[in-house]
C-alpha atoms as a PDB file:
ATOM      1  CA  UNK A   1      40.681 144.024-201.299  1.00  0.00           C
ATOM      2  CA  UNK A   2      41.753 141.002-199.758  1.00  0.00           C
ATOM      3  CA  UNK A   3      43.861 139.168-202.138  1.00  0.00           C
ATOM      4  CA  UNK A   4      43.528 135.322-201.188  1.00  0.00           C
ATOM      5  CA  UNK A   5      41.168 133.472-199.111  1.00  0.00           C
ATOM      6  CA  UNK A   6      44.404 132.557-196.543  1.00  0.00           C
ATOM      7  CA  UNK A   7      44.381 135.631-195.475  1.00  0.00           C
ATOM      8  CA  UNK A   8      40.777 135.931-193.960  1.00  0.00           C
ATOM      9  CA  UNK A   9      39.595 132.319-193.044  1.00  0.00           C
ATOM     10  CA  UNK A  10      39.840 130.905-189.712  1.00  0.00           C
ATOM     11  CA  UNK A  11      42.183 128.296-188.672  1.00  0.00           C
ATOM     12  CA  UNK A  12      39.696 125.391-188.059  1.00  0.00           C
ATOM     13  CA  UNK A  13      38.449 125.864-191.468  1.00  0.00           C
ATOM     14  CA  UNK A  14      42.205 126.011-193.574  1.00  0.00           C
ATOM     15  CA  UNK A  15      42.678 122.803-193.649  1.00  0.00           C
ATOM     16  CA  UNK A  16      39.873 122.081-195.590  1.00  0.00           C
ATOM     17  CA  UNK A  17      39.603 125.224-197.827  1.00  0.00           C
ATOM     18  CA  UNK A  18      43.876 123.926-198.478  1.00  0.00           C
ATOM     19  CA  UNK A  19      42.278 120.730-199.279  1.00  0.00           C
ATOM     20  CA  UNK A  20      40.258 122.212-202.518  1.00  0.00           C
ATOM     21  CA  UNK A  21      43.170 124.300-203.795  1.00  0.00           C
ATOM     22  CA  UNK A  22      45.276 121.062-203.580  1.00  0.00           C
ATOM     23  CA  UNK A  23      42.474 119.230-205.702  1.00  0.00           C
ATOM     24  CA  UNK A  24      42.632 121.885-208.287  1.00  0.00           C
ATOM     25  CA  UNK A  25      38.579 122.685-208.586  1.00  0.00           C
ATOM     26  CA  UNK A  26      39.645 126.543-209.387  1.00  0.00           C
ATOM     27  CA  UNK A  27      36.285 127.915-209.536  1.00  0.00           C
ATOM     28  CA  UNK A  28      34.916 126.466-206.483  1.00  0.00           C
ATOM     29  CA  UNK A  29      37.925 128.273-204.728  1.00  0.00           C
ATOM     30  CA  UNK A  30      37.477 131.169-206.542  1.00  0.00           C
ATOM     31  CA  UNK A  31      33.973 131.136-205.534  1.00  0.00           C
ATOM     32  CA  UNK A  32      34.626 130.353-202.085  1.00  0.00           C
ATOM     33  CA  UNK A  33      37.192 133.531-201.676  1.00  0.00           C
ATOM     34  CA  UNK A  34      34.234 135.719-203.010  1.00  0.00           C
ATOM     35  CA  UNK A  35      31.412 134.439-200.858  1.00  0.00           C
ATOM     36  CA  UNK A  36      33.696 134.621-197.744  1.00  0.00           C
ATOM     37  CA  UNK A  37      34.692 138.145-198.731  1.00  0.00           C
ATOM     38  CA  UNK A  38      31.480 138.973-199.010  1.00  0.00           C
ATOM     39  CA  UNK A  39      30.413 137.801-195.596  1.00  0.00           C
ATOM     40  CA  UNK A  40      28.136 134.573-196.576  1.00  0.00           C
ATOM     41  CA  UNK A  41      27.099 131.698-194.672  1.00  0.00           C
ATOM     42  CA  UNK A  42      28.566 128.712-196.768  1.00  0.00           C
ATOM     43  CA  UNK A  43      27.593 125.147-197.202  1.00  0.00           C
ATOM     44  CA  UNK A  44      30.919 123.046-198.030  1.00  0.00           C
ATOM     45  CA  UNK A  45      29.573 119.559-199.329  1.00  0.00           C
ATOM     46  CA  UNK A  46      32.132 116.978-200.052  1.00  0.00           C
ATOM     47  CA  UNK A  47      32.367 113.497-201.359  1.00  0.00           C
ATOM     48  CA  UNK A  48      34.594 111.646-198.618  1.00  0.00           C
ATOM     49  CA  UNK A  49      34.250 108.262-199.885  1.00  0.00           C
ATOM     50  CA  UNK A  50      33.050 106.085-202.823  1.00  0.00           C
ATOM     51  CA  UNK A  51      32.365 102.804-203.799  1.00  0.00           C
ATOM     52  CA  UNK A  52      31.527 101.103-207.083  1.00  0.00           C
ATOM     53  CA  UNK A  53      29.906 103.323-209.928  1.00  0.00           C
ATOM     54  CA  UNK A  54      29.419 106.589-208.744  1.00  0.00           C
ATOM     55  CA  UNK A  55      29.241 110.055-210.950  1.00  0.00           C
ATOM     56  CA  UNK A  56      32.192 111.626-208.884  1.00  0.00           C
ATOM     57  CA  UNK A  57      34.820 110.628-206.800  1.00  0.00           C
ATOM     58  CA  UNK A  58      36.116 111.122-203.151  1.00  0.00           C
ATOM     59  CA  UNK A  59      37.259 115.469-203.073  1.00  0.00           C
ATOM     60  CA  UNK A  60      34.882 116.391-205.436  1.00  0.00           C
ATOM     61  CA  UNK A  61      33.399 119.385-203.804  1.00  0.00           C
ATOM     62  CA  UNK A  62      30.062 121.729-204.005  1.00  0.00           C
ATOM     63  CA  UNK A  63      29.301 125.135-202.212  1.00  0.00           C
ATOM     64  CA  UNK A  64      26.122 126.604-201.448  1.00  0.00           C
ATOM     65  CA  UNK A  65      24.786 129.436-200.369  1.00  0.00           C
ATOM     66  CA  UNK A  66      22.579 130.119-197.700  1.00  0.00           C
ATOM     67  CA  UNK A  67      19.948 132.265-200.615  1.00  0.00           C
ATOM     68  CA  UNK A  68      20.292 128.802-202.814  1.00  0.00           C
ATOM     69  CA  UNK A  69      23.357 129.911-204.923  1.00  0.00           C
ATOM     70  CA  UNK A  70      25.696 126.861-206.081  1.00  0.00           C
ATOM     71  CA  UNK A  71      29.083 126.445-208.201  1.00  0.00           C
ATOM     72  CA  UNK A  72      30.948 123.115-207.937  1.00  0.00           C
ATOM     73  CA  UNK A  73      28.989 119.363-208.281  1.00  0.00           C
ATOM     74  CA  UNK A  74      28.851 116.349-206.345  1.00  0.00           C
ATOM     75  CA  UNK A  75      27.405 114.119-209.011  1.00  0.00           C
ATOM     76  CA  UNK A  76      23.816 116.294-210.409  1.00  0.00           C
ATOM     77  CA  UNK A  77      20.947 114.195-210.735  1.00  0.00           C
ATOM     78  CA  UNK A  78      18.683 112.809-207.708  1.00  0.00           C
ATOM     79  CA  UNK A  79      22.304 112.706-205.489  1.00  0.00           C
ATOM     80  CA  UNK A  80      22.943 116.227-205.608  1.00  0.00           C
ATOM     81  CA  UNK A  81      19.258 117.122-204.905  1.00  0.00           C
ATOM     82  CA  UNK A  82      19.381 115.224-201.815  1.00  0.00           C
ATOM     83  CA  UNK A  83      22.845 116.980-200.353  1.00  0.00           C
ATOM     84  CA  UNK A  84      21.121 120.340-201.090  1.00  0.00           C
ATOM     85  CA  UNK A  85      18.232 119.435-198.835  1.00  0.00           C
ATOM     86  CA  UNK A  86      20.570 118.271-196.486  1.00  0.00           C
ATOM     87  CA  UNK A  87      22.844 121.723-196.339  1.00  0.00           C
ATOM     88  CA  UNK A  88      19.351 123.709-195.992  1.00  0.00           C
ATOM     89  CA  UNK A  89      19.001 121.105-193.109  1.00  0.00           C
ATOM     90  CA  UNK A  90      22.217 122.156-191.604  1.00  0.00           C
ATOM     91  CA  UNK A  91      21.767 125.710-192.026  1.00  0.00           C
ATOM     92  CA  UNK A  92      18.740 125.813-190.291  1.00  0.00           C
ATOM     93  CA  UNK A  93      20.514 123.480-187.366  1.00  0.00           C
ATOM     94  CA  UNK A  94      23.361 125.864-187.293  1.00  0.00           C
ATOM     95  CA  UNK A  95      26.758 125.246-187.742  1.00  0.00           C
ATOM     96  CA  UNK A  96      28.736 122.472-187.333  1.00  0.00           C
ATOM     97  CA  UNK A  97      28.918 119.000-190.163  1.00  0.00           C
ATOM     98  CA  UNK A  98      26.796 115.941-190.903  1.00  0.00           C
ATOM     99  CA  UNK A  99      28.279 113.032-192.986  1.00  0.00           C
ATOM    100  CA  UNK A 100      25.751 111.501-195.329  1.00  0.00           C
ATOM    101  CA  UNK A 101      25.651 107.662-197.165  1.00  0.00           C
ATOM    102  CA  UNK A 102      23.881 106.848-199.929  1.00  0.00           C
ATOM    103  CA  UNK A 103      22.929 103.789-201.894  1.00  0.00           C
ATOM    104  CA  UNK A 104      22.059 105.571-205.400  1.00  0.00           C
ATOM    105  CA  UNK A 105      20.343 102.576-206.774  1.00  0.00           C
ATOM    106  CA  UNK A 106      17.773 101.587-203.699  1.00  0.00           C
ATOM    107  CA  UNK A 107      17.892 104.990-201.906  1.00  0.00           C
ATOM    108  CA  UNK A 108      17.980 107.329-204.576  1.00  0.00           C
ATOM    109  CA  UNK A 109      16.650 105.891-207.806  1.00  0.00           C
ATOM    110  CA  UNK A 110      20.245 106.324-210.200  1.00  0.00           C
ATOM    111  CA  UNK A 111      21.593 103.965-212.159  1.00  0.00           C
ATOM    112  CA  UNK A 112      25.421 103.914-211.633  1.00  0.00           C
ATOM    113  CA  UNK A 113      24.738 101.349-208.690  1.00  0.00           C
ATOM    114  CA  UNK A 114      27.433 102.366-206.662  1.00  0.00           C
ATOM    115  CA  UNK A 115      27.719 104.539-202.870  1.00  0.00           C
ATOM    116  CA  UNK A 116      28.658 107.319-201.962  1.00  0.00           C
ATOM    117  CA  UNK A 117      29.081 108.927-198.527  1.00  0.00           C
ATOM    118  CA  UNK A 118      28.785 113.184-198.199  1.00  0.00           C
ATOM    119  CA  UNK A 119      30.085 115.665-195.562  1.00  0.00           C
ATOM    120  CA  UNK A 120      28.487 118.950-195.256  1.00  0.00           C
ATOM    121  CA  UNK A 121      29.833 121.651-193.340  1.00  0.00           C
ATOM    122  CA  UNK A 122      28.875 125.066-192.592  1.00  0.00           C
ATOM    123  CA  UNK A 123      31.413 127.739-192.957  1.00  0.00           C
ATOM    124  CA  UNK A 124      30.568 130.723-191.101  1.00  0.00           C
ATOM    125  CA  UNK A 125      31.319 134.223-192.405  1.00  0.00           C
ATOM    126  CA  UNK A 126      34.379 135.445-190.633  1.00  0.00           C
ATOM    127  CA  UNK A 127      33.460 138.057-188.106  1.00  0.00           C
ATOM    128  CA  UNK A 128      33.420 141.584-189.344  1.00  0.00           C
ATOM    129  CA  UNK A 129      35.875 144.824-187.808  1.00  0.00           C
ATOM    130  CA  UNK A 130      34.927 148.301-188.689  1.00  0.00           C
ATOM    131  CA  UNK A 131      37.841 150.331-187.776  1.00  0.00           C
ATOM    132  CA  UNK A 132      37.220 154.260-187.573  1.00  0.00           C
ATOM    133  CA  UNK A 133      40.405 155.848-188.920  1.00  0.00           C
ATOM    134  CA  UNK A 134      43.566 155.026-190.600  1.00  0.00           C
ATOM    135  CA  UNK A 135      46.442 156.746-188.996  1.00  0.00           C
ATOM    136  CA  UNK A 136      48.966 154.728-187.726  1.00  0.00           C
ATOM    137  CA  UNK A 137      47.557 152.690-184.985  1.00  0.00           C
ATOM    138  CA  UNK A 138      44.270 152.137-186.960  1.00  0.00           C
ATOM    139  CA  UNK A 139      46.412 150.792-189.926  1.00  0.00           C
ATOM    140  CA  UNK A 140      48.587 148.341-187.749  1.00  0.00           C
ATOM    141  CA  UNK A 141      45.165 147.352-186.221  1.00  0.00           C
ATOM    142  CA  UNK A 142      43.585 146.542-189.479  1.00  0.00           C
ATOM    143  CA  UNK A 143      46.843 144.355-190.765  1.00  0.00           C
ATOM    144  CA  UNK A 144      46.694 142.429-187.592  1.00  0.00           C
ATOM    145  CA  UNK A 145      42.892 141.379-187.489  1.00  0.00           C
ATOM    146  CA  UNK A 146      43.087 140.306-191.277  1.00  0.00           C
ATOM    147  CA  UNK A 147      45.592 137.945-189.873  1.00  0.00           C
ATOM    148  CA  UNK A 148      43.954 136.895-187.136  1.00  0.00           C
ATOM    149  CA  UNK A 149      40.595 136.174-189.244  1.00  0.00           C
ATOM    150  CA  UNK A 150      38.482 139.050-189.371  1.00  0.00           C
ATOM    151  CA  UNK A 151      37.120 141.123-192.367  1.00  0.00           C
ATOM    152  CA  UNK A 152      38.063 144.342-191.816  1.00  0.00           C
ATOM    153  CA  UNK A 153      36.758 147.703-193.226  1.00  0.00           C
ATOM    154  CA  UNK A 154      38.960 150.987-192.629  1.00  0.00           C
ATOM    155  CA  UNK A 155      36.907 154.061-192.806  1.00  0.00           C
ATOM    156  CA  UNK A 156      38.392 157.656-193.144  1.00  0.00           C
ATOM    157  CA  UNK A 157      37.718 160.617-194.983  1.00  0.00           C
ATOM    158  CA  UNK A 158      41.696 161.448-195.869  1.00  0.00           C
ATOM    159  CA  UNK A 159      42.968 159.995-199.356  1.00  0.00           C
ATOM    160  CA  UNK A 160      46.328 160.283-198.159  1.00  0.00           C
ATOM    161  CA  UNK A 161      45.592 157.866-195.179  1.00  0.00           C
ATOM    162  CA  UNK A 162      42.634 155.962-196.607  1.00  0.00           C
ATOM    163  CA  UNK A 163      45.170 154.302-199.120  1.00  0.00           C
ATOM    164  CA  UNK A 164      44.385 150.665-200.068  1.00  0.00           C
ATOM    165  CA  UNK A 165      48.080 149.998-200.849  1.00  0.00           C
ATOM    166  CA  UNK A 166      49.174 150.670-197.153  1.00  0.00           C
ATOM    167  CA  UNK A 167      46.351 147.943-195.918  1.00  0.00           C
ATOM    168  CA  UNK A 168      46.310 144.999-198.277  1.00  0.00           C
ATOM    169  CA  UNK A 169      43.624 142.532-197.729  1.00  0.00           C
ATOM    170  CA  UNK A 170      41.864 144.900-195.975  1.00  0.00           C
ATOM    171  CA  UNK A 171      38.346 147.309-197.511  1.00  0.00           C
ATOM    172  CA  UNK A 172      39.289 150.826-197.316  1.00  0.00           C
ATOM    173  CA  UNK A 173      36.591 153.054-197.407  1.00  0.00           C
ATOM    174  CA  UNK A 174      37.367 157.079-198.541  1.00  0.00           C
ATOM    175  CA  UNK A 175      34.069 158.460-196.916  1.00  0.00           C
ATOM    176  CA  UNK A 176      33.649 160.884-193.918  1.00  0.00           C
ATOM    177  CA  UNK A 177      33.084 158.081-191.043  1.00  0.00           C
ATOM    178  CA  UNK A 178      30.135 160.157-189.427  1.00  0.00           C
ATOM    179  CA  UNK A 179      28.134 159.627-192.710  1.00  0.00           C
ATOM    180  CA  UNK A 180      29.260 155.954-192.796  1.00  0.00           C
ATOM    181  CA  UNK A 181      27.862 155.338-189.555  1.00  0.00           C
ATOM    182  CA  UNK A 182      24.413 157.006-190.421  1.00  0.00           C
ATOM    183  CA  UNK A 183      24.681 155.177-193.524  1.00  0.00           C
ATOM    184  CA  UNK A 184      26.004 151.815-193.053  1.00  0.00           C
ATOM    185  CA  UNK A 185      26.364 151.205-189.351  1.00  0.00           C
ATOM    186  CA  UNK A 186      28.002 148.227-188.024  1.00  0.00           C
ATOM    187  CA  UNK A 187      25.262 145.203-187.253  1.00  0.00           C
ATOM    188  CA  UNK A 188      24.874 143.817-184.296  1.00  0.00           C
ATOM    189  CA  UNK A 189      27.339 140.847-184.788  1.00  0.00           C
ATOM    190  CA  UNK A 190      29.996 143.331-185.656  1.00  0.00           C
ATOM    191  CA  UNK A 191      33.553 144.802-184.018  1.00  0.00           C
ATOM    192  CA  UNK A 192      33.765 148.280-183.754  1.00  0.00           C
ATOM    193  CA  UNK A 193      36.788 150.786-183.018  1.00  0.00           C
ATOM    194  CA  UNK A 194      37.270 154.314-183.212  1.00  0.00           C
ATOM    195  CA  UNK A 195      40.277 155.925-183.310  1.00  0.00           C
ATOM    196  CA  UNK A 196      39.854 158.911-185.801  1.00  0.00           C
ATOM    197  CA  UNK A 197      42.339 162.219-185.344  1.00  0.00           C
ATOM    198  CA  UNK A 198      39.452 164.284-184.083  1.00  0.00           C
ATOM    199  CA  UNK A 199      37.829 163.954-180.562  1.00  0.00           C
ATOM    200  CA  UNK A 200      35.261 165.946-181.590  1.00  0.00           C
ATOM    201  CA  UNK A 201      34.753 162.877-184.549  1.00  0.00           C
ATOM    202  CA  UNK A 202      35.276 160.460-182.202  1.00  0.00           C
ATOM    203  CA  UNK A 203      32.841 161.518-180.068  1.00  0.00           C
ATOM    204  CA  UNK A 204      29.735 161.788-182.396  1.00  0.00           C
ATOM    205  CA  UNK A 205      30.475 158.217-183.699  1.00  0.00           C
ATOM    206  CA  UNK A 206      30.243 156.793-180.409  1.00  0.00           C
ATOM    207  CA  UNK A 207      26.847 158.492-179.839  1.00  0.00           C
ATOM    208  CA  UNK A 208      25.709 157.046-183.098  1.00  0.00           C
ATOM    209  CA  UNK A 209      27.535 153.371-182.426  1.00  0.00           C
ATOM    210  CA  UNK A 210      26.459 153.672-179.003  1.00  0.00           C
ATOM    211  CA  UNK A 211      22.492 153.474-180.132  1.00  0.00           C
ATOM    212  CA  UNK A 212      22.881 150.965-182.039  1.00  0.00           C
ATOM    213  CA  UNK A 213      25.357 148.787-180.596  1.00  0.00           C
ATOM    214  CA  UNK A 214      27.621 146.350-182.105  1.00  0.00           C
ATOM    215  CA  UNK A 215      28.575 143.028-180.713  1.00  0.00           C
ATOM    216  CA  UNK A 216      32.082 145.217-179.461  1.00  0.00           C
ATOM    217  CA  UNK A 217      32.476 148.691-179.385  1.00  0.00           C
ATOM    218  CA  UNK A 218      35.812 150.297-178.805  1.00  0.00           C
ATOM    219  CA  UNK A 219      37.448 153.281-178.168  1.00  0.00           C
ATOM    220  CA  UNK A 220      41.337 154.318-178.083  1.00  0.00           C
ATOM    221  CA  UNK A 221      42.791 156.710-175.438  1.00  0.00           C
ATOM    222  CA  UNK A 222      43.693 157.382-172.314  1.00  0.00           C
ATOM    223  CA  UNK A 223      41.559 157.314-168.954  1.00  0.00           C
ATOM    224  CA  UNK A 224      41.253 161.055-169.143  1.00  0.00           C
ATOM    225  CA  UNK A 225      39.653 160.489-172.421  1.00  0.00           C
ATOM    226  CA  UNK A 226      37.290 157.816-171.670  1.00  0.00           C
ATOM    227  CA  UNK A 227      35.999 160.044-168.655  1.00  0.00           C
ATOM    228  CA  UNK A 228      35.421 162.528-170.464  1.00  0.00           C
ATOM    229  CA  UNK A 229      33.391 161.038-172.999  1.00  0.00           C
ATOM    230  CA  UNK A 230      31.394 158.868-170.252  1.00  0.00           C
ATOM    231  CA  UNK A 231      30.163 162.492-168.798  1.00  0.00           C
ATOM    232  CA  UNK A 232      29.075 163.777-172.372  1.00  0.00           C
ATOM    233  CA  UNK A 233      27.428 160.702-172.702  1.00  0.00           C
ATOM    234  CA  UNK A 234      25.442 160.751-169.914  1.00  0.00           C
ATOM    235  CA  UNK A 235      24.721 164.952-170.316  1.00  0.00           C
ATOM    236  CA  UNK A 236      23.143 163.532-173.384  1.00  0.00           C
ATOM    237  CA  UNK A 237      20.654 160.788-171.809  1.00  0.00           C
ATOM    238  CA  UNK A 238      23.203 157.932-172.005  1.00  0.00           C
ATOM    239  CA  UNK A 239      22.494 155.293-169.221  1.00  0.00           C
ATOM    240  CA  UNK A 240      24.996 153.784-167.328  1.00  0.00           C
ATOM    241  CA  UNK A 241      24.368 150.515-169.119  1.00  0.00           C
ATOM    242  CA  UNK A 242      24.786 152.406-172.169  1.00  0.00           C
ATOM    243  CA  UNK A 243      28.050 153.879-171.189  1.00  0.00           C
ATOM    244  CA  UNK A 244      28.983 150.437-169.978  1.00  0.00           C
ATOM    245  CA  UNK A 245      28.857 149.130-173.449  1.00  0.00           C
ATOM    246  CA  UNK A 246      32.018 151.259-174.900  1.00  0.00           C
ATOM    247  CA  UNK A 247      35.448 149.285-173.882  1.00  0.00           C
ATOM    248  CA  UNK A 248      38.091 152.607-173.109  1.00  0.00           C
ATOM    249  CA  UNK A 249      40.760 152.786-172.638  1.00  0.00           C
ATOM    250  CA  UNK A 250      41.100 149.961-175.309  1.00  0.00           C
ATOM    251  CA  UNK A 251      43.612 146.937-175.135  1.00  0.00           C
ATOM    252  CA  UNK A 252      45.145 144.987-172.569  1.00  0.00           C
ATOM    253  CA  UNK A 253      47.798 146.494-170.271  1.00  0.00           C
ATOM    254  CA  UNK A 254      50.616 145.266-171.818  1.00  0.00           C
ATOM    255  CA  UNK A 255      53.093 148.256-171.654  1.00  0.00           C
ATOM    256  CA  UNK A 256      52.325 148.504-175.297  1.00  0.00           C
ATOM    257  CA  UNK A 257      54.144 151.991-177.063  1.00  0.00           C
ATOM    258  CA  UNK A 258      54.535 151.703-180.726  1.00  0.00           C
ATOM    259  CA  UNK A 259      51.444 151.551-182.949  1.00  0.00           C
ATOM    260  CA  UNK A 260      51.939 147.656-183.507  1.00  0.00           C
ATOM    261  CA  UNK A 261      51.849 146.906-179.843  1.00  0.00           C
ATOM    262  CA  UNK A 262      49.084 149.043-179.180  1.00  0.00           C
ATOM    263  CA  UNK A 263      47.432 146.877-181.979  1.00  0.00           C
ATOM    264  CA  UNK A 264      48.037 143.699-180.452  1.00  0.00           C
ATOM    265  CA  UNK A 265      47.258 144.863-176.944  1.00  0.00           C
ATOM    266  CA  UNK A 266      43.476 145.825-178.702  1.00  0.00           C
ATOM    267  CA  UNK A 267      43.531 142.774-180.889  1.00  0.00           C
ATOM    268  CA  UNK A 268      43.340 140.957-177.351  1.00  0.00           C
ATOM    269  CA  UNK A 269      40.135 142.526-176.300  1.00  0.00           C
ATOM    270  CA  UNK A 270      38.744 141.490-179.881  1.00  0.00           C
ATOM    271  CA  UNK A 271      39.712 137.877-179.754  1.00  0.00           C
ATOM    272  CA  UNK A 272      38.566 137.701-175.966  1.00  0.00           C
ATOM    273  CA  UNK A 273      35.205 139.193-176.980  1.00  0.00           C
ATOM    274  CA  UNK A 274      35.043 136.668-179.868  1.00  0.00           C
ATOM    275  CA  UNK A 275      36.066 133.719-177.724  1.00  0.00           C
ATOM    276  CA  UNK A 276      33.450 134.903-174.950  1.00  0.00           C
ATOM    277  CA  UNK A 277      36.405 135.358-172.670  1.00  0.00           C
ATOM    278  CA  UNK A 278      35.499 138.321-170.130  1.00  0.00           C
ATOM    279  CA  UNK A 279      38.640 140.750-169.366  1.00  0.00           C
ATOM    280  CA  UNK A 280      36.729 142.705-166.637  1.00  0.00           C
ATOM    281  CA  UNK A 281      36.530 146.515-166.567  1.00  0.00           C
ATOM    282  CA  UNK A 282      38.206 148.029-169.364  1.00  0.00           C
ATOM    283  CA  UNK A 283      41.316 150.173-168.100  1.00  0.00           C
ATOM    284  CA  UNK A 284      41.833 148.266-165.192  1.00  0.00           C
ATOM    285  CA  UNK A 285      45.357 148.945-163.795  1.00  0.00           C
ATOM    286  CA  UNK A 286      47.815 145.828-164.946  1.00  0.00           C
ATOM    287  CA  UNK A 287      49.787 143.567-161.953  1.00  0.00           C
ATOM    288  CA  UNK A 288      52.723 143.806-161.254  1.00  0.00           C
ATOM    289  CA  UNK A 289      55.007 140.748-162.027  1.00  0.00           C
ATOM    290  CA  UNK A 290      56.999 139.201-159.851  1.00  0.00           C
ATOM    291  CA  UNK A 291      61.103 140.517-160.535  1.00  0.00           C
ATOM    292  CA  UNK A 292      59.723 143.625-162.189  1.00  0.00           C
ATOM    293  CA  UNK A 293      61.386 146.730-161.656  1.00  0.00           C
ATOM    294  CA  UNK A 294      58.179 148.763-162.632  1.00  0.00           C
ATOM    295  CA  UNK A 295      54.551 148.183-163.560  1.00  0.00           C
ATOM    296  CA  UNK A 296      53.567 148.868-166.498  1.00  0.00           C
ATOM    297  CA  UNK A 297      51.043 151.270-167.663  1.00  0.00           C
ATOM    298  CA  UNK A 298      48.038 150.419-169.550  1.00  0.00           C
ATOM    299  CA  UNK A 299      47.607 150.641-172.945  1.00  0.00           C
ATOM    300  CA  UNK A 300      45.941 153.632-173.728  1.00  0.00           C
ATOM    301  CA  UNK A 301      47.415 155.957-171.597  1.00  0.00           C
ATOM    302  CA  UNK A 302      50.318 155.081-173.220  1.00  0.00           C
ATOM    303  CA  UNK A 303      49.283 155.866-177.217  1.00  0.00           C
ATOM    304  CA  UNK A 304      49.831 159.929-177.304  1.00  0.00           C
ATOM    305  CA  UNK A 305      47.612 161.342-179.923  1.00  0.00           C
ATOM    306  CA  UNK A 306      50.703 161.628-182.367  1.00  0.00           C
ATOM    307  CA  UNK A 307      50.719 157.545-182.774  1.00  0.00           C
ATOM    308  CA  UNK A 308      47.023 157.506-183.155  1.00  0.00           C
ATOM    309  CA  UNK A 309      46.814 159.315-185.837  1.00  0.00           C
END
């Protein structure tokens, strides 16, 4: 499991979620680590400034959940009412912050007399990776999107592979992936890649992914591969559009050999997909750069079934 919230939140975000750990409100951090584990859509209200009498103090922080859940307090009473109603109010508006003032006598009916101004922010769950298979490029795939702020889930039916101590921060699932997917398929705002040590496995997870789509589905191998599986797809009443859907041969043509550089070249394709940046046709043949002595080849036709595994 991951093993502290660093490891998993987005950059925009750290400098807040720092922020509480430097205030020393353990529980709300504690709290915070679990929720955002757990994939929740987060509320992060926070007392930016005071004046006069007020029942807390600039950095005093609340969270709440999007099903009503709290931990932390801005001040109870009639104040903390009022910044609840306002983070339903900015859940429903999406994400993004608001920054709130308050008179507590006039406005809100308390007696400490003083103001105090509120920020609420939304924290949005950090996108989820399902990655089918743990051999070697699947593991170095895994450690690099937990750095790069994804919640990643490893799935593989091996005990010898699916071991959590070679993938820390990262959910490693023991279970045959075929009756993952037919269990607990990836959702529609998910990452997908396959790269099991069975064609044959790789294959009927696609077909399963592939009618249900996540947000990104990938597949690792060469060109021959990918062709291959685009005619069994449509022998079995795939559409084009459906075929169009599964990114193979997966990551950018980077020249990438060793399992870590095929992760990175993939990693690519997920942050492009996340950032809405298109990349084209998957497999397209790299350019050449000028001084080169050679092109190089893509990416998956240069991962031999030995590394993927």
């Amino acid at each position: 499991m991951i093993e502290h919230p660093e490891d998993f939140t987005p950059r925009p975000e750290r400098d807040a979620l720092a922020e509480l750990q430097r205030l020393g409100e353990p529980d709300v951090w504690e709290t915070l680590a679990r929720w955002r584990r757990d994939g929740r859509r987060i509320a992060l209200v926070s007392v930016s400034e005071t004046h006069g009498m007020t029942p807390r103090k600039a950095g005093a922080r609340m969270l709440c959940a999007e099903n009503g859940e709290t931990c932390g307090s801005v001040g109870g009473g009639a104040l903390e009412l009022a910044a609840l109603a306002a983070a339903r109010e900015q859940f429903g508006a999406g994400d993004g912050e608001r920054t709130l003032r308050w008179q507590l006598t006039q406005e809100l009916g308390m007696c400490c007399g003083g103001e105090m101004t509120v920020r609420v922010e939304i924290l949005e769950p950090p996108p989820l990776l399902v990655v089918f298979g743990a051999g070697y490029i699947g593991r170095a795939l895994a450690l690099v999107a937990v750095g790069c702020g994804f919640r990643v889930s490893v799935v593989d039916d091996r005990p010898e592979w699916a071991d959590p101590t070679r993938m820390p921060g990262v959910r490693v699932v023991c279970r045959d992936p075929d009756e993952y997917v037919r269990a607990t398929s990836p959702g529609p705002e998910d990452y997908a890649v396959v790269v099991t040590h069975a064609h044959a496995l790789d294959q009927r997870l696609i077909e399963r992914l592939l009618r249900r789509p996540p947000r990104f589905l990938g597949l690792v191998g060469s060109l021959a591969k990918q062709r291959k599986f685009a005619m069994r797809l449509k022998a079995k009443g795939f559409d084009d559009t459906a075929v169009a859907r599964l990114r193979s041969p997966l990551g950018v043509a980077i020249g990438a050999a060793t399992p870590e550089e095929i992760a990175v070249s993939v990693m690519a394709e997920l942050i492009a997909a996340r950032r809405g940046v298109d990349l084209g046709l998957a497999g397209a043949p790299p350019h050449r750069h000028e001084g080169s002595r050679r092109t190089p080849r893509a990416t998956a036709a240069r991962s031999p079934e030995v590394e993927a595994r």
